[in-house]
Protein backbone atom coordinates (compact mmCIF):
# COMPACT_ATOMS: atom_id res chain seq x y z
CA UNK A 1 -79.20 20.48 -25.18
CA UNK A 2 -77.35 21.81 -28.51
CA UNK A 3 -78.67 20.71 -31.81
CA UNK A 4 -77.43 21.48 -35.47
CA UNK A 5 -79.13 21.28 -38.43
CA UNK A 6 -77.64 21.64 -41.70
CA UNK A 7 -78.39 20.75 -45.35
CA UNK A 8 -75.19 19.70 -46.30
CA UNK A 9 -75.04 18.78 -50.18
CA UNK A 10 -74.14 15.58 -49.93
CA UNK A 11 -70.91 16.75 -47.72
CA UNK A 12 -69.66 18.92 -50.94
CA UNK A 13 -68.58 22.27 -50.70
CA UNK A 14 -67.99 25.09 -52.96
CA UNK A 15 -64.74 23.84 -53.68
CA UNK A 16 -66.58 21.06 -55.41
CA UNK A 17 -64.65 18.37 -53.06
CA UNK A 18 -66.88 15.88 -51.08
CA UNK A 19 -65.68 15.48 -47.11
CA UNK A 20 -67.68 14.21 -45.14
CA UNK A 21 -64.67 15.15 -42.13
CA UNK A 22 -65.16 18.56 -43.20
CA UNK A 23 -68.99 19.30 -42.31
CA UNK A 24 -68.52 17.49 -38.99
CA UNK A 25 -65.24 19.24 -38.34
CA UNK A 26 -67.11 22.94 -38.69
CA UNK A 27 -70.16 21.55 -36.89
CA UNK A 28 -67.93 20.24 -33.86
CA UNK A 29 -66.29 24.27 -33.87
CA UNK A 30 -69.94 25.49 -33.51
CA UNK A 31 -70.41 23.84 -30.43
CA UNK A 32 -70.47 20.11 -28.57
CA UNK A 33 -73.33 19.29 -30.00
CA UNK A 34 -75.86 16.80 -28.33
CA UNK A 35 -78.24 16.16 -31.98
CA UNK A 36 -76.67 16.69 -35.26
CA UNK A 37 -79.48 16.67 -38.02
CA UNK A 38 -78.37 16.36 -42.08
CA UNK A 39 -80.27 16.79 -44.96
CA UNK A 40 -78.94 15.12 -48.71
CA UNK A 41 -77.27 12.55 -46.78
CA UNK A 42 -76.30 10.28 -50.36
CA UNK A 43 -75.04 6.70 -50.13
CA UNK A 44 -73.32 5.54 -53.51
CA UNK A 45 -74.52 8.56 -56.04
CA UNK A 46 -70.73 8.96 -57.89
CA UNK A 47 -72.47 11.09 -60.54
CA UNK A 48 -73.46 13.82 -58.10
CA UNK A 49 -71.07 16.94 -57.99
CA UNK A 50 -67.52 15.80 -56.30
CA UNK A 51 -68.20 12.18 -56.40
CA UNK A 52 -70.84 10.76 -53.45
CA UNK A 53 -70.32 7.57 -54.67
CA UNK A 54 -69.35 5.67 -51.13
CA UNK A 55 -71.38 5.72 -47.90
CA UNK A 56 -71.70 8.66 -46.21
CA UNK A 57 -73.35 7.27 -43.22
CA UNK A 58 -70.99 4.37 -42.81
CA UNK A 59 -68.47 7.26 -42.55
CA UNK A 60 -70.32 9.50 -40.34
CA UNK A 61 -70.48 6.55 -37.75
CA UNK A 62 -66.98 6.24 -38.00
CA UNK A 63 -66.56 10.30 -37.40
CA UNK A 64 -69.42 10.40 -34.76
CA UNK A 65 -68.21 7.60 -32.27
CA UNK A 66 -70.91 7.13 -29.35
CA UNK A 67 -73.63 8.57 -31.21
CA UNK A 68 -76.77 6.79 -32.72
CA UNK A 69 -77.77 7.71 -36.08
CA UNK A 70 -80.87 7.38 -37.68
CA UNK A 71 -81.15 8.15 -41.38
CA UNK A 72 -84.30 8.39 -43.77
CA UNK A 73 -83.67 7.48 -47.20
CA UNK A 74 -86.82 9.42 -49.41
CA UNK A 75 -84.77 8.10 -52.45
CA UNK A 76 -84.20 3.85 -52.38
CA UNK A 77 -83.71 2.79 -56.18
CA UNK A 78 -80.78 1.39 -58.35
CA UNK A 79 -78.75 3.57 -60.15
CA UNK A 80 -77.99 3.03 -64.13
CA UNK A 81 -75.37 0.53 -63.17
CA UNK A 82 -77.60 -1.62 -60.78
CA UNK A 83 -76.16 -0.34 -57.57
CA UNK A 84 -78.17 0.18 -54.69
CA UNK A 85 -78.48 4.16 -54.07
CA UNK A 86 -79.92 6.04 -51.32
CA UNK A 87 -80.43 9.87 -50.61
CA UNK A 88 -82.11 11.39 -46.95
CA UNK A 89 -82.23 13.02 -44.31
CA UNK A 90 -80.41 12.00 -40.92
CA UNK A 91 -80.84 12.39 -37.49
CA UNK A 92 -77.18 11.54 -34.80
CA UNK A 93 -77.90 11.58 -31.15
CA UNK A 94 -75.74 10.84 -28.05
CA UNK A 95 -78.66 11.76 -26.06
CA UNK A 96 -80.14 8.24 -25.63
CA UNK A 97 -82.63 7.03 -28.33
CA UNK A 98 -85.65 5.68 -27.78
CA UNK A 99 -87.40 5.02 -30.94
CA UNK A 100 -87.09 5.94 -34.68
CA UNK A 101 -89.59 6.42 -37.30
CA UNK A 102 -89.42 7.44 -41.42
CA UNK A 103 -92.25 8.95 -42.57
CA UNK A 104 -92.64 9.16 -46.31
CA UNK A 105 -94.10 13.27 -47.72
CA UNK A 106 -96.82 13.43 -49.84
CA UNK A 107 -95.40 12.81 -53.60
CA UNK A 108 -98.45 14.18 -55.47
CA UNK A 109 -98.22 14.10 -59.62
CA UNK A 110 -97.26 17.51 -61.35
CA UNK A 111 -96.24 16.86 -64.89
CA UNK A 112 -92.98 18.57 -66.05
CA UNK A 113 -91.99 19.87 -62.76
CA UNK A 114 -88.60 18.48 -61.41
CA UNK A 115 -88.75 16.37 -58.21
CA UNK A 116 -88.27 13.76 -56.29
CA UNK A 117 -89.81 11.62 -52.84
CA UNK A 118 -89.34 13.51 -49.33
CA UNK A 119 -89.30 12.17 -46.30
CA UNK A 120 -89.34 12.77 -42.47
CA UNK A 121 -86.83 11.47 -40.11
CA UNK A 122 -87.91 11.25 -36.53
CA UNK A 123 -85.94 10.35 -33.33
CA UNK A 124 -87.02 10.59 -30.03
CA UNK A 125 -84.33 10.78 -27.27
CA UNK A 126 -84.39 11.27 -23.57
CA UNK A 127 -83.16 15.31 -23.17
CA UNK A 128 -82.34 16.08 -20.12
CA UNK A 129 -85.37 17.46 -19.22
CA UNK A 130 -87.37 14.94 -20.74
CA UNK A 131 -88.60 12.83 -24.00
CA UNK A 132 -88.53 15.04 -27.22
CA UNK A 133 -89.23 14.14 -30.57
CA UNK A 134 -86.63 15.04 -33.23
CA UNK A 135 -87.95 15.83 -36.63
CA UNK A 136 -85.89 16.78 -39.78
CA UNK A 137 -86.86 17.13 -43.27
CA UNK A 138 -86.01 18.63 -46.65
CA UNK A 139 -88.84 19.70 -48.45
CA UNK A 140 -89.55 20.27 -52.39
CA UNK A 141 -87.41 22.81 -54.03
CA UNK A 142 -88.95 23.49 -57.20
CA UNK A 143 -92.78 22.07 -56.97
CA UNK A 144 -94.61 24.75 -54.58
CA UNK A 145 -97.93 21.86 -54.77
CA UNK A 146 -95.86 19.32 -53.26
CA UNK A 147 -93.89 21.55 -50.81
CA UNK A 148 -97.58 22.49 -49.60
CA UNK A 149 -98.68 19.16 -49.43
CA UNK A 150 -95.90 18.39 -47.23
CA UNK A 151 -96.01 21.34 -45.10
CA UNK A 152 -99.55 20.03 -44.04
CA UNK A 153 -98.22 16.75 -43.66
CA UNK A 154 -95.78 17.44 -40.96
CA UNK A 155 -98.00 19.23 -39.32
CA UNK A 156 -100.18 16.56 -39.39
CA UNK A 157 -97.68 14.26 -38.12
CA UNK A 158 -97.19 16.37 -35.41
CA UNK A 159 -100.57 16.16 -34.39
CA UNK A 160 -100.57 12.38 -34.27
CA UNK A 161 -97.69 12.28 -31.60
CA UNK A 162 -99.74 14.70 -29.67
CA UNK A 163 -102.18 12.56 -29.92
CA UNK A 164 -100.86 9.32 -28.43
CA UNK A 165 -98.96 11.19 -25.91
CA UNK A 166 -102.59 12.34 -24.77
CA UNK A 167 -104.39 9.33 -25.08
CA UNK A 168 -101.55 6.51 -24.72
CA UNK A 169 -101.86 2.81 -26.06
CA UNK A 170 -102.77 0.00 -23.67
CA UNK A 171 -100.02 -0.22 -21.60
CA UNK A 172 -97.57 -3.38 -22.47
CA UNK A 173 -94.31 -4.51 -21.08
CA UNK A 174 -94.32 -8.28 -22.86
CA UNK A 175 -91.12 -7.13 -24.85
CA UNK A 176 -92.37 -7.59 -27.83
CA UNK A 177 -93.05 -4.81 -30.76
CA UNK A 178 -96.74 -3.40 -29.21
CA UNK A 179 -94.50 -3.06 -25.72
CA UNK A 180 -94.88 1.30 -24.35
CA UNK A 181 -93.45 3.78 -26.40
CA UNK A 182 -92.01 7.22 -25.55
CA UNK A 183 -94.90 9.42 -26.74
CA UNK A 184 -94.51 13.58 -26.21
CA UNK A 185 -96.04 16.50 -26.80
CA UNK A 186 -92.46 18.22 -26.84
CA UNK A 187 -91.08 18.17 -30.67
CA UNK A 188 -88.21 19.83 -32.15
CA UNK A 189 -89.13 20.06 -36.19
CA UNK A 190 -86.20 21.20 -38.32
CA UNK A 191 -84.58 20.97 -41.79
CA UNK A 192 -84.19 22.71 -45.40
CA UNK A 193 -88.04 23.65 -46.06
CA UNK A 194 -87.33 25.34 -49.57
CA UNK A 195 -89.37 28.38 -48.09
CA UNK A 196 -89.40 31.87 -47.13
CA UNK A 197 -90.89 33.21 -44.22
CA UNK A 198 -93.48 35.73 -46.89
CA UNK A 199 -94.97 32.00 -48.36
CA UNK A 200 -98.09 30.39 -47.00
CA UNK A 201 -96.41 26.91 -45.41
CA UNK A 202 -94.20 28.95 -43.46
CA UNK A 203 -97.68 29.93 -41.72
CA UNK A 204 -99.55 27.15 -41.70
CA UNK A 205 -96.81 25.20 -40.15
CA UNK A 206 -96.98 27.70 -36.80
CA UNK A 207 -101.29 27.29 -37.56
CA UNK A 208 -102.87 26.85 -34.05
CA UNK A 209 -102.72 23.64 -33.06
CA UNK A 210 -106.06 21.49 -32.07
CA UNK A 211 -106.80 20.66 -28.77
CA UNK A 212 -104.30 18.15 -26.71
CA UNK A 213 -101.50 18.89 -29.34
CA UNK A 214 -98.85 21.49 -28.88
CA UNK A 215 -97.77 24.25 -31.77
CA UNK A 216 -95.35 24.92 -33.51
CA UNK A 217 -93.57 28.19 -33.20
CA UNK A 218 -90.09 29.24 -35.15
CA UNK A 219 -87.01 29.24 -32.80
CA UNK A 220 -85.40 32.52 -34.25
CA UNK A 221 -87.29 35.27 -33.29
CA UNK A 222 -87.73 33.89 -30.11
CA UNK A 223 -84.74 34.08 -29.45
CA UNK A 224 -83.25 36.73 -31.20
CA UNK A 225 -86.27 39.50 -31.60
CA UNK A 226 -86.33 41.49 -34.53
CA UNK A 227 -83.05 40.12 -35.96
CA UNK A 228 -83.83 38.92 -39.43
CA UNK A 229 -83.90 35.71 -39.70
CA UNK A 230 -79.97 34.91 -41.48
CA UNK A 231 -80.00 34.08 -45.30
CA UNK A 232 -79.06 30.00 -45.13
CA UNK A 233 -78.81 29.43 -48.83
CA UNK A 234 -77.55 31.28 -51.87
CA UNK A 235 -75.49 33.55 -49.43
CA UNK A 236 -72.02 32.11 -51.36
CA UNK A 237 -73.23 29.74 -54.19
CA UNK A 238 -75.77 31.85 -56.45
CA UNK A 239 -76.19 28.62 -59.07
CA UNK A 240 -80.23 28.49 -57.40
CA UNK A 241 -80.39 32.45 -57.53
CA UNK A 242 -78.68 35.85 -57.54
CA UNK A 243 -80.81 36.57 -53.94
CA UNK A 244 -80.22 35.16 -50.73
CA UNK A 245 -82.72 33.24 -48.77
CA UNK A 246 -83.51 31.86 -45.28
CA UNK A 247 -85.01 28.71 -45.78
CA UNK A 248 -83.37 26.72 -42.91
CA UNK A 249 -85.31 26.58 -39.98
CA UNK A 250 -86.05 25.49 -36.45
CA UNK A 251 -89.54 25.33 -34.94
CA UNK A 252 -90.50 23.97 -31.53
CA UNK A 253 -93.05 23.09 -29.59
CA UNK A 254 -94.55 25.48 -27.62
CA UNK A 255 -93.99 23.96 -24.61
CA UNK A 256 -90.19 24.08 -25.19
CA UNK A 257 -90.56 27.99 -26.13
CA UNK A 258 -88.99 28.86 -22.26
CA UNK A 259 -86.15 26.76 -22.76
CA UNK A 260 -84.97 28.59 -25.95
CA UNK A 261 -81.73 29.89 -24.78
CA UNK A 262 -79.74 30.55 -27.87
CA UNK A 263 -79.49 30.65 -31.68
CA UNK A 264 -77.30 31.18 -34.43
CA UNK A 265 -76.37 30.55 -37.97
CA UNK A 266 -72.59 30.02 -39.08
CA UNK A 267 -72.57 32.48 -41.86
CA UNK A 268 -68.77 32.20 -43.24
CA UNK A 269 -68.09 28.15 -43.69
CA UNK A 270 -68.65 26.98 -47.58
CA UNK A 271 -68.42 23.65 -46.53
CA UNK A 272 -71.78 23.25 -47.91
CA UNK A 273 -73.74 25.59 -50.20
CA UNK A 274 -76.07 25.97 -47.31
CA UNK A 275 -75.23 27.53 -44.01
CA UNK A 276 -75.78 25.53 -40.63
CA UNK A 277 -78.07 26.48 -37.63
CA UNK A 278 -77.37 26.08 -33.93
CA UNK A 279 -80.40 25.76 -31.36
CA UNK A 280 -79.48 25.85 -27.50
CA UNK A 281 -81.97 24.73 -25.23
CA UNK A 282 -82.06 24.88 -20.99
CA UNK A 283 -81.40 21.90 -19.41
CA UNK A 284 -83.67 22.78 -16.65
């Protein structure tokens, strides 16, 4: 099972164009991915830099024939000029899908900070080696009260599909909306979390987890030891900073930790002015 995530600036690059063919083109040269997971997915935002104003998930179901894609909008409002505009996170899948779910952040008040609503975007699909639960997200960039906020609210989240995977519903096959739903303990959580590994949510997320629910455990050192984890953002655009950072990450379930077979970052494309992240997982 291959998965990339990548935070991919409303498909613009450092060239300042917007192509959506682009981002999937470098992703596909990565590797034949399975799960493709996008953050700042926009859908008719023609002020942002390059000109997002069209729909970039219309297109990426045209580039991405035979996958499923599921996409979060945290942002829903009308723009200045009464069109409908959207901004999220998105999960593709040609592993089959069994269920989607959009979970709104925590949004609490901090006057004068910048900001704006986050969201989760969860899809479950049938790996080969069994249900998992695919989580992205893009946390707060410049409110640390909300990024902590939401830090305990995926964990939280978590939690709760731990939870009904451990103590199901009433079982139901009437076809209707209450009929069974894939529940699991195994989760893949992954994203742009707008922090370092030195900050507090970058612990608390990996926080032991309560009985009947799985942790959650980074992806990179597993798998590549005492290899620093890469720098993801500000490694070719230094508009957000003169340092770079590794805020991209992938963390698993712990019960997925022995299928961790390989990961890597794509350090060289500037498709984006963050860098994409490849997670390989065993099949069996």
């Amino acid at each position: 099972m291959k998965l990339i995530t990548w935070n991919v600036q409303w498909f613009c690059g450092l060239d300042d164009v917007v192509s959506v063919e682009r981002v999937v083109d470098e992703a596909r040269a990565m590797t034949d991915f399975d799960v493709l997971c996008l953050q700042e997915v926009a859908v008719n935002y023609p002020k942002l830099g390059g000109n997002a104003g069209f729909d970039q998930v219309a297109r990426l179901q045209q580039l991405l024939p035979g996958f499923e894609l599921c996409f979060g909008a945290a942002v829903d409002e009308f723009g200045r000029a009464g069109q409908r505009q959207r901004f999220g996170n998105l999960v593709a899948t040609r592993l089959p899908l069994l269920q989607q779910q959009h979970t709104p952040l925590p949004y609490p008040a901090e006057g004068g900070v910048r900001s704006m609503p986050r969201m989760c975007t969860s899809a479950t699909v049938r790996a080969p080696f069994g249900p998992v639960r695919i989580m992205t997200t893009h946390l707060e960039f410049y409110s640390r009260i909300q990024r902590m906020a939401q830090a305990q609210a995926l964990v939280a989240l978590h939690a709760q599909g731990c939870r009904q995977a451990a103590h199901p519903p009433m079982d139901d096959e009437t076809g209707g909306p209450f009929q069974n739903k894939a529940h699991t303990h195994s989760a893949i959580l992954c994203g742009d979390f707008n922090l370092e590994t030195t900050d507090p949510e970058y612990a608390l997320l990996q926080a032991a987890a309560e009985p009947n629910c799985t942790g959650l455990v980074d992806a990179w050192p597993v798998t590549n030891g005492e290899v620093p984890h890469p720098s993801t953002f500000r490694l070719h655009d230094k508009r957000y900073g003169p340092v770079p950072v590794s805020c991209d990450f992938v963390f698993v379930s712990e019960d997925l930790r022995g299928r961790l077979q390989r990961m890597e970052c794509n350090l060289h494309t500037r498709a984006s002015d963050h860098q994409p992240v490849l997670l390989e997982l065993a099949s069996d």
